[in-house]
Each structure stands twice: as structure tokens, then as C-alpha cells.
Protein backbone atom coordinates (compact mmCIF):
# COMPACT_ATOMS: atom_id res chain seq x y z
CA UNK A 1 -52.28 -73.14 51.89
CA UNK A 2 -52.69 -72.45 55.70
CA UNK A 3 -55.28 -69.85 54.94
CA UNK A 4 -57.01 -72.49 53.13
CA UNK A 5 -56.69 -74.82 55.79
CA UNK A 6 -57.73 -72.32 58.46
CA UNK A 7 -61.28 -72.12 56.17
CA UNK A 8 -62.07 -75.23 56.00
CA UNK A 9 -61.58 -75.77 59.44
CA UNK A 10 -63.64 -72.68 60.35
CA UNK A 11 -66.53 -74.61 57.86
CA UNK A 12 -66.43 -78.07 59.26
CA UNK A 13 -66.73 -76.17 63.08
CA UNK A 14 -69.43 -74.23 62.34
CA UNK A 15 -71.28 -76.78 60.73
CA UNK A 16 -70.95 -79.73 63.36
CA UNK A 17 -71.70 -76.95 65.35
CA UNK A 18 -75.01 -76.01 63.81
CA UNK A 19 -76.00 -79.40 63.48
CA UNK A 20 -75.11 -80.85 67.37
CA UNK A 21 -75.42 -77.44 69.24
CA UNK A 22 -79.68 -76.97 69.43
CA UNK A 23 -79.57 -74.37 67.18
CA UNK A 24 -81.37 -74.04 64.41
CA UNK A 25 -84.77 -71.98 64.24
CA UNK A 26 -87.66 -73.24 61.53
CA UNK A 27 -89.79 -70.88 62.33
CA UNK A 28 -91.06 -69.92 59.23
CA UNK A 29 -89.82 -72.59 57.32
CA UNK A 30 -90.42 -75.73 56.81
CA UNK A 31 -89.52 -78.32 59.26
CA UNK A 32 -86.43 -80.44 58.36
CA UNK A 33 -87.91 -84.17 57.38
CA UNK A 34 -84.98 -85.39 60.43
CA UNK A 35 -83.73 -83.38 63.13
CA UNK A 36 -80.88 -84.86 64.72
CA UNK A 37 -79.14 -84.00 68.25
CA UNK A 38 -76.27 -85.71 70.17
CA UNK A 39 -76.99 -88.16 73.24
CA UNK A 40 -77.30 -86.37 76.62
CA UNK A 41 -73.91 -87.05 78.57
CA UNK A 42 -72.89 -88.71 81.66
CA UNK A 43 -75.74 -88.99 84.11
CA UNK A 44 -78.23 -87.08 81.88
CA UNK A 45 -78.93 -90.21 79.53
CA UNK A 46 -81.91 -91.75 80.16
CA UNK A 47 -83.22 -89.79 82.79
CA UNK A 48 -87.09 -89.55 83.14
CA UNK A 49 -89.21 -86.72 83.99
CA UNK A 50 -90.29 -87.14 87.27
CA UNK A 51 -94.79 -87.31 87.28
CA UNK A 52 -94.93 -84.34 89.28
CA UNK A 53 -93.43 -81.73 86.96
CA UNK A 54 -95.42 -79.18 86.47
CA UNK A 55 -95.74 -77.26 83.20
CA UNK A 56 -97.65 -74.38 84.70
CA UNK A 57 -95.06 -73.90 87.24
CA UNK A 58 -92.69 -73.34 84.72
CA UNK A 59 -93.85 -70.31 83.53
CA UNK A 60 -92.06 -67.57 85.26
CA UNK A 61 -88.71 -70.03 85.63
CA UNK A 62 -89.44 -69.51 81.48
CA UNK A 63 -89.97 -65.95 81.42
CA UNK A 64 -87.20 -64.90 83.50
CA UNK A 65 -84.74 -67.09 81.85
CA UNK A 66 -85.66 -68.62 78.77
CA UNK A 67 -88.06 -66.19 76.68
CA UNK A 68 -85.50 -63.51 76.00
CA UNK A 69 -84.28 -66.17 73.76
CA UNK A 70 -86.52 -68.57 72.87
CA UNK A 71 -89.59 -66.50 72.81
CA UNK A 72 -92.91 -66.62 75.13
CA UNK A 73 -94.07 -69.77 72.86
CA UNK A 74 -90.76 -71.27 72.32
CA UNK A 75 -91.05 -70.49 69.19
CA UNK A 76 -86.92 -69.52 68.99
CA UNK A 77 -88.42 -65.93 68.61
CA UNK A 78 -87.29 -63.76 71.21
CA UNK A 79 -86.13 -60.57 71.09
CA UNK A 80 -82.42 -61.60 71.90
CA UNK A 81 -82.61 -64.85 69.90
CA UNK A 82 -82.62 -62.32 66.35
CA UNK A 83 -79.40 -61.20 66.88
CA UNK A 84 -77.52 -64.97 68.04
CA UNK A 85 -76.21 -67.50 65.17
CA UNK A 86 -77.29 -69.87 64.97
CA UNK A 87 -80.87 -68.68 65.92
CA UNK A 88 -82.16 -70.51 68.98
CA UNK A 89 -84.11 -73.75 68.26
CA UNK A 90 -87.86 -73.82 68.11
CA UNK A 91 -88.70 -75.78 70.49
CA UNK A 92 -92.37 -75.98 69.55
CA UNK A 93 -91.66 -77.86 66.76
CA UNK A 94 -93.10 -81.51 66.12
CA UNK A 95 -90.02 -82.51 64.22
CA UNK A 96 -87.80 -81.62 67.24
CA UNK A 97 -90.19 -82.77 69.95
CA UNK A 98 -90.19 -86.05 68.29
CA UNK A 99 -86.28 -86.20 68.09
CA UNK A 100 -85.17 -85.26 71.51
CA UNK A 101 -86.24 -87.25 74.90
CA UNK A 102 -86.62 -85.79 78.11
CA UNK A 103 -82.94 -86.33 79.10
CA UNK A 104 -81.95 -84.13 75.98
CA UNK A 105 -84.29 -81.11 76.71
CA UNK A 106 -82.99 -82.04 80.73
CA UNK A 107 -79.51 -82.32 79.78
CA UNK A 108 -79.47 -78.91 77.81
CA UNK A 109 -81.50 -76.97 80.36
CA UNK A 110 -78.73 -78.10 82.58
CA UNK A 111 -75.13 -77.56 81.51
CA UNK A 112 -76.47 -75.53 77.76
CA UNK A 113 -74.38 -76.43 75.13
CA UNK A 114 -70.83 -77.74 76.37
CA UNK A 115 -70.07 -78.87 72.39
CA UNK A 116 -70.13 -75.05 71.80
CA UNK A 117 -67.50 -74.15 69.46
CA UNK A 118 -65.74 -70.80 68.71
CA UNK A 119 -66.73 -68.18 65.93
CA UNK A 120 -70.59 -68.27 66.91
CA UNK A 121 -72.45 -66.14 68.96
CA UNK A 122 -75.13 -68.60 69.90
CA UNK A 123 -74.48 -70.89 72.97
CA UNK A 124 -76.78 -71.90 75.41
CA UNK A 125 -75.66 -71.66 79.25
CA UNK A 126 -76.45 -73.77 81.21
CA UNK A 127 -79.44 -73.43 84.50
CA UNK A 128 -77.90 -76.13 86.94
CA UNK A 129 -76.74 -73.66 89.35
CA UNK A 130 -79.62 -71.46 89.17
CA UNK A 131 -82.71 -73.44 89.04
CA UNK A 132 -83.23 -76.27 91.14
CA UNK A 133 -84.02 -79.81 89.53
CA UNK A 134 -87.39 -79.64 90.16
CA UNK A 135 -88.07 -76.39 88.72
CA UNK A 136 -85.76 -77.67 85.03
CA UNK A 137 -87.89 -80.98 85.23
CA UNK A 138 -91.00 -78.40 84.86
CA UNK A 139 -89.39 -76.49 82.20
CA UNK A 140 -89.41 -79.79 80.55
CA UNK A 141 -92.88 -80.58 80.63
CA UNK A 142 -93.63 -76.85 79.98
CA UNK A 143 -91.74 -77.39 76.62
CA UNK A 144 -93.31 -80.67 75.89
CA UNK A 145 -97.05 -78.70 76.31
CA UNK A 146 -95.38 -76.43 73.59
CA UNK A 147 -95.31 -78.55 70.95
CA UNK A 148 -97.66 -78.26 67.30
């Protein structure tokens, strides 16, 4: 009984995990008809892009610390991204553009994925400490000019 317990547990996790983290790659398939995400927390809801970002300025703030997963195009194809699960989002995708606001793709640049549970090996970290506001407000617009 507690192994059976201990399963479903380990199910349920992984699959509120899958489906709140920003995981999720469709490359290649077809986009879900809904893609849902949680609310930003705290101060991150309902924060707007400021006019001045920048999605050219973005580009090596991308390549140095989002391609490696997410892929040049943010596509979710980068060489590291193969080997994580879930598979990093595709963030070029018109089904996710259209779900997330700016405060999401802010709020995950920012502190990753604190909903993160254990038994995946996909998990965003989070930038805030690295890259100033300005420059994850650009990475922002740089991922909005991304999408199909």
C-alpha cells in the first residue's frame, strides 16, 4: 500500500509539475489548443515592459545564458535542453505567446521556476542576480520578436 501511495504521489508531482513549471517543448508537434501557466508572484504580477526594452540588445544576454537551453530561436532546442525533462518550453510558439503576459516571461526570467518539484531534471534558475532588470526586460521583448 505505501508503495502504491508513494506512485501516485510521484504521478500527481510530476504532472502539476509539467503542467505549471514552463516546460513543455512542441516543437515538432502540434501546438496544444490551451496552454496554461500559473500567475507571476508577489511583485511580478502585472508588471509592464518598460518602452525602451530592446530586443536586439538581448541577444548576447540570450546567447550566453539562455540558448544552451532554449535554443538560438527559442525554439526549446538547444543542445542542453535534449537531455532535461521536461524539455524546455518553446518559447516561439503562438499558443504560448498568447498565454503568458510580460510579467510571466519577467517573472520566470527572474527567480526560474520556484514551483520546481523533485524527480525532474528540468528547472529553470532564475537571472535576478545576474542580469540587471533592464537587460531581463530586453530578454522579454527579444522573446516576444520570437514568436510564429
Amino acid at each position: 500500500m505505501k508503495k502504491v501511495m508513494v506512485m501516485v504521489l510521484a504521478v500527481a508531482a510530476a504532472g502539476a509539475f509539467v503542467a505549471g513549471c514552463g516546460g513543455g517543448n512542441t516543437a515538432g508537434n502540434a501546438a496544444p489548443a490551451k496552454v496554461t501557466r500559473p500567475e507571476p508572484k508577489g511583485d511580478y504580477k502585472g508588471k509592464k515592459m518598460p518602452e525602451t526594452a530592446n530586443a536586439e540588445a538581448a541577444a548576447n544576454t540570450w546567447k550566453a545564458n539562455c540558448a544552451s537551453c532554449h535554443g538560438e530561436g527559442a525554439a526549446g532546442d538547444g543542445s542542453l535542453g535534449s537531455g532535461l525533462n521536461p524539455k524546455p518550453t518553446d518559447l516561439t510558439a503562438a499558443a504560448f505567446q498568447d498565454a503568458v503576459g510580460d510579467d510571466y516571461l519577467f517573472w520566470r526570467i527572474s527567480e526560474g521556476n520556484p514551483d520546481m518539484m523533485f524527480g525532474n531534471t528540468s528547472g529553470m534558475r532564475g537571472f535576478s542576480s545576474e542580469i540587471k532588470e533592464e537587460d531581463r526586460w530586453n530578454l522579454v521583448k527579444f522573446i516576444r520578436s520570437k514568436k510564429k
